[in-house]
C-alpha atoms as a PDB file:
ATOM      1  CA  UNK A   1       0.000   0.000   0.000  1.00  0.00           C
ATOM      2  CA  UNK A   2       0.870   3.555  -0.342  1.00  0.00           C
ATOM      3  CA  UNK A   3       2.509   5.701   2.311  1.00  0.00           C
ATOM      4  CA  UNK A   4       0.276   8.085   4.261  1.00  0.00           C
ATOM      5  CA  UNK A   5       1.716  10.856   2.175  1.00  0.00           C
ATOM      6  CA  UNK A   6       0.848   9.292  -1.154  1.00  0.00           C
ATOM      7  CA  UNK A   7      -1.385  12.425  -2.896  1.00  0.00           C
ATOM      8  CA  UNK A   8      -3.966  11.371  -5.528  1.00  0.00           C
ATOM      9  CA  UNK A   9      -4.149  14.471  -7.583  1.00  0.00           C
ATOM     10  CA  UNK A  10      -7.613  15.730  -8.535  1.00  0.00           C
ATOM     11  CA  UNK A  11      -7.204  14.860 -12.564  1.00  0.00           C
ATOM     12  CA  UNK A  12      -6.040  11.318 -11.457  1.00  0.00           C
ATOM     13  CA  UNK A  13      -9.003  10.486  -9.338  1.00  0.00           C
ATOM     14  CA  UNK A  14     -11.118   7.865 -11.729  1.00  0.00           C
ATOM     15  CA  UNK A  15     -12.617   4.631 -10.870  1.00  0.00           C
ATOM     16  CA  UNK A  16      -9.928   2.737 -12.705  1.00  0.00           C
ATOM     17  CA  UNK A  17      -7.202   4.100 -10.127  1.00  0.00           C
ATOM     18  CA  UNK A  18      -9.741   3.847  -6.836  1.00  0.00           C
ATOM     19  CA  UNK A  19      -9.889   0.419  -7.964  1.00  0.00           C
ATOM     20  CA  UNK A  20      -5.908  -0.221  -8.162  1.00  0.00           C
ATOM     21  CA  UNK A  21      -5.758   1.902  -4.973  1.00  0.00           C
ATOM     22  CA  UNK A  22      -8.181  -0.703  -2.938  1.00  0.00           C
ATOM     23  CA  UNK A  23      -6.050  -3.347  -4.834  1.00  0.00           C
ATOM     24  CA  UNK A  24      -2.794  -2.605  -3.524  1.00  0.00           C
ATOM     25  CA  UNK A  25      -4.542  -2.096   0.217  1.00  0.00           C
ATOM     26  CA  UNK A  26      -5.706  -5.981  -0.218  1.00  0.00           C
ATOM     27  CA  UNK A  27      -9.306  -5.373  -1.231  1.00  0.00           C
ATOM     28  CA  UNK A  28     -11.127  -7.254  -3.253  1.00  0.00           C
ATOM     29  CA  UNK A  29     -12.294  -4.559  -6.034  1.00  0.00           C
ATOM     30  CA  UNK A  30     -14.172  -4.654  -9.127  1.00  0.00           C
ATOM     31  CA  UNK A  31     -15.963  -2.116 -12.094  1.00  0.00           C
ATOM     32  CA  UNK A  32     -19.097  -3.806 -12.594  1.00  0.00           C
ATOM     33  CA  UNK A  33     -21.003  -3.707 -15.911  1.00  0.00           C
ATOM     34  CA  UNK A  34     -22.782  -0.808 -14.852  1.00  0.00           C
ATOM     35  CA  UNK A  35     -19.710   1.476 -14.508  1.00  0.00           C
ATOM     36  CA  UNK A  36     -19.844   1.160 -10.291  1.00  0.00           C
ATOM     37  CA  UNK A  37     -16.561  -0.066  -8.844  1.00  0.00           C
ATOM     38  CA  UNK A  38     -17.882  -2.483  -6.475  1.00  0.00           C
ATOM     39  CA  UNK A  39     -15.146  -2.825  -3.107  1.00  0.00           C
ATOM     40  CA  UNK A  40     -15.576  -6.091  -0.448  1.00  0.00           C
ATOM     41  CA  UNK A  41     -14.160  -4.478   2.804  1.00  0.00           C
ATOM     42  CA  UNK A  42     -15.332  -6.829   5.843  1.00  0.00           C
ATOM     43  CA  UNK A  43     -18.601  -7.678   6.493  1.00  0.00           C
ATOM     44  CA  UNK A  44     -20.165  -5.524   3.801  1.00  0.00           C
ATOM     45  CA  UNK A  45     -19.932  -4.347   0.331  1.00  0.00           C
ATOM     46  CA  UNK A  46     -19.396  -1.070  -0.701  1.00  0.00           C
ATOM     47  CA  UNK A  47     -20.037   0.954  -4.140  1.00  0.00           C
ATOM     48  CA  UNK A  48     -17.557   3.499  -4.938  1.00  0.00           C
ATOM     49  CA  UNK A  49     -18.931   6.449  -7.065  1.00  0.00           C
ATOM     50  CA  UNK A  50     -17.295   9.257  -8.896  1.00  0.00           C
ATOM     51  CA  UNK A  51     -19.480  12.487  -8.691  1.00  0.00           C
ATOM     52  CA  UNK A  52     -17.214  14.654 -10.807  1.00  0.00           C
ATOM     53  CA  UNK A  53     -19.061  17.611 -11.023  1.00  0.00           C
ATOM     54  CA  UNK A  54     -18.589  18.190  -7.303  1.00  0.00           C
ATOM     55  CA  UNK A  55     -15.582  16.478  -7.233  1.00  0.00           C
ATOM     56  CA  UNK A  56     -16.638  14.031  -4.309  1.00  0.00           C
ATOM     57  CA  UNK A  57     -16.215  10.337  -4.105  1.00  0.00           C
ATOM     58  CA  UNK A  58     -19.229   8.798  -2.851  1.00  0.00           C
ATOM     59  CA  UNK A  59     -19.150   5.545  -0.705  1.00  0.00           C
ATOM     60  CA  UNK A  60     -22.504   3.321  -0.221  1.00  0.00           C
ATOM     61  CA  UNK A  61     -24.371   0.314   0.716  1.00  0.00           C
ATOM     62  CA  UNK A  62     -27.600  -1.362   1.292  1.00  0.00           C
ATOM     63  CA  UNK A  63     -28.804  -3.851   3.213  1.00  0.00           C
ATOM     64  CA  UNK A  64     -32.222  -5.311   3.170  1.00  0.00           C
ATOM     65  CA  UNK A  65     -35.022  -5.051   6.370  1.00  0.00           C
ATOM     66  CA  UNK A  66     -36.447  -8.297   7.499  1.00  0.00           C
ATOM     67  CA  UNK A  67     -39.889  -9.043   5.049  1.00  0.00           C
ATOM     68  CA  UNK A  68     -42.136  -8.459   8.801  1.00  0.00           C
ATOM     69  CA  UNK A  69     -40.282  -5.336  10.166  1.00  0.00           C
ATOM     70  CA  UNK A  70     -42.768  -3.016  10.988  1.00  0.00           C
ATOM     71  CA  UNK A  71     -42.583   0.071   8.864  1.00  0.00           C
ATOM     72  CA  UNK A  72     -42.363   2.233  12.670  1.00  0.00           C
ATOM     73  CA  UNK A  73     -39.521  -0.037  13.579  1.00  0.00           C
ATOM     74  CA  UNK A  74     -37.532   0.735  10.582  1.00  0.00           C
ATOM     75  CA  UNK A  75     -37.818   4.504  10.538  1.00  0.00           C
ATOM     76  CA  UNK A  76     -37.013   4.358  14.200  1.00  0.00           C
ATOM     77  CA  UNK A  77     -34.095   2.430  13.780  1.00  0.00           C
ATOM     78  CA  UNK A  78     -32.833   4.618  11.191  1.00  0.00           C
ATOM     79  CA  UNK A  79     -33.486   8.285  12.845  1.00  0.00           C
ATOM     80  CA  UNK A  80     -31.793   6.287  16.301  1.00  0.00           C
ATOM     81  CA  UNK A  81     -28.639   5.316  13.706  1.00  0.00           C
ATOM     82  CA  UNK A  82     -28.361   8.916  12.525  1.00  0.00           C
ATOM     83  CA  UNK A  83     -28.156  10.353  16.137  1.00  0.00           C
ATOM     84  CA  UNK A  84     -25.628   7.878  17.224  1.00  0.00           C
ATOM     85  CA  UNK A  85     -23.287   7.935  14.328  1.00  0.00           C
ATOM     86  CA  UNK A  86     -21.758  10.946  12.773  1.00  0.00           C
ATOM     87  CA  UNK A  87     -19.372   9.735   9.851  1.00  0.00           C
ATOM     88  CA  UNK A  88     -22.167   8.221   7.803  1.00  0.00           C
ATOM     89  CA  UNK A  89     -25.525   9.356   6.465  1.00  0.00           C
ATOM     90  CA  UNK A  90     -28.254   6.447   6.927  1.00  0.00           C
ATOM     91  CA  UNK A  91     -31.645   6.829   4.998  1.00  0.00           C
ATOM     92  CA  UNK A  92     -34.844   4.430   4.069  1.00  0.00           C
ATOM     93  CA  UNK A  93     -34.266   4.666   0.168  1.00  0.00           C
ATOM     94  CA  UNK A  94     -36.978   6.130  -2.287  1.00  0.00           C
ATOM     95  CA  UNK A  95     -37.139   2.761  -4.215  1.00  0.00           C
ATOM     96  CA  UNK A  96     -38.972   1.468  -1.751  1.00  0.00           C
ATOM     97  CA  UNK A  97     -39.179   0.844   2.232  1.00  0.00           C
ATOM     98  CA  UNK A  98     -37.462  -2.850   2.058  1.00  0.00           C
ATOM     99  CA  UNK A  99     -33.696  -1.437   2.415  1.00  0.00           C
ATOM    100  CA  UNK A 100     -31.425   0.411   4.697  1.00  0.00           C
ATOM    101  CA  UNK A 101     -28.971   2.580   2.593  1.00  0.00           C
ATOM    102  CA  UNK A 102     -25.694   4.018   4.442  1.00  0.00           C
ATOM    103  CA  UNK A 103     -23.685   6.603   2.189  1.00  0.00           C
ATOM    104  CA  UNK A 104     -20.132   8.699   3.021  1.00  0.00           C
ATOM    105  CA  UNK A 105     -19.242  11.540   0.777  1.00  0.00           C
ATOM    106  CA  UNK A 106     -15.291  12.400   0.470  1.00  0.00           C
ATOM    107  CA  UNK A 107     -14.064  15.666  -1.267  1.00  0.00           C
ATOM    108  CA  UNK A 108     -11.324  14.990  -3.733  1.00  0.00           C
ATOM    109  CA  UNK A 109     -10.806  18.781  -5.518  1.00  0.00           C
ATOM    110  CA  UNK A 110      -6.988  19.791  -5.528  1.00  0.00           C
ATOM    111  CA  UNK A 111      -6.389  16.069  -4.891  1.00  0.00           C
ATOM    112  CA  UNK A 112      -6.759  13.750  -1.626  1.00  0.00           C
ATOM    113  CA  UNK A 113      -4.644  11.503   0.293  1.00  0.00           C
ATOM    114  CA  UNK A 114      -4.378   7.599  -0.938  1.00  0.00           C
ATOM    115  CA  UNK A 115      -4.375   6.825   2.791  1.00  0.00           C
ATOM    116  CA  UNK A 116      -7.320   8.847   3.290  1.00  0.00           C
ATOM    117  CA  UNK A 117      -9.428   7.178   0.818  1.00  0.00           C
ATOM    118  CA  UNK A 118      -8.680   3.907   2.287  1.00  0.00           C
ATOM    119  CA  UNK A 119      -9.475   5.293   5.630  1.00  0.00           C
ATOM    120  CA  UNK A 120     -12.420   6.683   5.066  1.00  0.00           C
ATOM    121  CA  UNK A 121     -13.727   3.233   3.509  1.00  0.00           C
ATOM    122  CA  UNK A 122     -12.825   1.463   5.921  1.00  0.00           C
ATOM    123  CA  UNK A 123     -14.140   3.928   8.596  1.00  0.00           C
ATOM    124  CA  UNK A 124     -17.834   3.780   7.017  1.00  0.00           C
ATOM    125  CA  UNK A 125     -17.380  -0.061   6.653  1.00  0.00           C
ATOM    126  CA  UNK A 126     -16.891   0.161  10.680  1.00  0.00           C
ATOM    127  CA  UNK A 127     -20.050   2.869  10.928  1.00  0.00           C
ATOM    128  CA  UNK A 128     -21.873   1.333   9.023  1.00  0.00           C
ATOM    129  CA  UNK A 129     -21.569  -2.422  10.238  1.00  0.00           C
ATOM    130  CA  UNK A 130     -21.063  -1.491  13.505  1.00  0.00           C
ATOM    131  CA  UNK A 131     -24.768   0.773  13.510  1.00  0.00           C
ATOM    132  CA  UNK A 132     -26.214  -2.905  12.773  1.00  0.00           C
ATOM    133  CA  UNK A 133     -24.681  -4.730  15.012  1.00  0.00           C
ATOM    134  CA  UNK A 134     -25.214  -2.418  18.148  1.00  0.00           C
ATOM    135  CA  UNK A 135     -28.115   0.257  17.224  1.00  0.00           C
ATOM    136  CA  UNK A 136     -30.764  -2.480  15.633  1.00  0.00           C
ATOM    137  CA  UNK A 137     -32.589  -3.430  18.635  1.00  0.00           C
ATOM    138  CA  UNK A 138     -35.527  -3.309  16.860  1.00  0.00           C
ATOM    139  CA  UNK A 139     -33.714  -6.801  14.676  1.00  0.00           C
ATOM    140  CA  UNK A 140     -35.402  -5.200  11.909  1.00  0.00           C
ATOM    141  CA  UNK A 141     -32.100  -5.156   9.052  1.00  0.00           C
ATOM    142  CA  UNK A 142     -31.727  -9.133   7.335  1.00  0.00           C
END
């Protein structure tokens, strides 16, 4: 892996070298046919996406609620998750009230850290993973 020093300059920041970047840190990672660079990082998978226009890499994942979660359950469990945790954003998508979507946003303008990419992924990996594990009392996400 890179030293902590390593810059990845702003013109340089593409999905192609995110994905060599994840390589090199010993994650599995992948461009799917859709263009999405898909990352395994412990207990979850991540989607890495470039939004270029505001130069900000954006980090998310989904996981499924349990088919006979009560629709109270899972907003409370959400709105508790955003209180608790302050790294990553946690929503009920719009497609529909069956999954639990966790997103990080990570400016890259004038270039960003390698180290601090792989940081910050592994950082909402924790967040996110760990917001399951301790924050569901409910035992509403699959």
């Amino acid at each position: 892996m890179s030293s902590t020093t390593a810059i990845l300059a702003e013109e340089n920041v593409t999905l192609e070298n995110l994905a060599d970047l994840f390589k090199r840190a010993f994650l599995k990672a992948t461009i799917d046919e859709d263009g999405d660079l898909i990352v395994e990082i412990g207990k979850m998978t991540a989607i890495v996406r470039l939004i270029e226009k505001k130069k900000l890499i954006k980090f998310f994942t989904y996981f499924r609620f349990k088919d006979d979660a009560p629709k109270e359950q899972k907003y409370m469990f959400v709105n508790d998750v955003n209180d608790e945790v302050m790294f990553t954003r946690f929503s009920i998508t719009s497609k529909g009230e069956d999954r639990f979507f966790a997103d990080y946003h990570l400016p890259y303008e004038n270039g960003v850290l390698e180290y601090q990419i792989i940081a910050a992924l592994r950082l909402f990996e924790a967040t996110t993973i760990g917001s399951i594990q301790v924050i569901d009392t409910f035992d509403v996400v699959r």
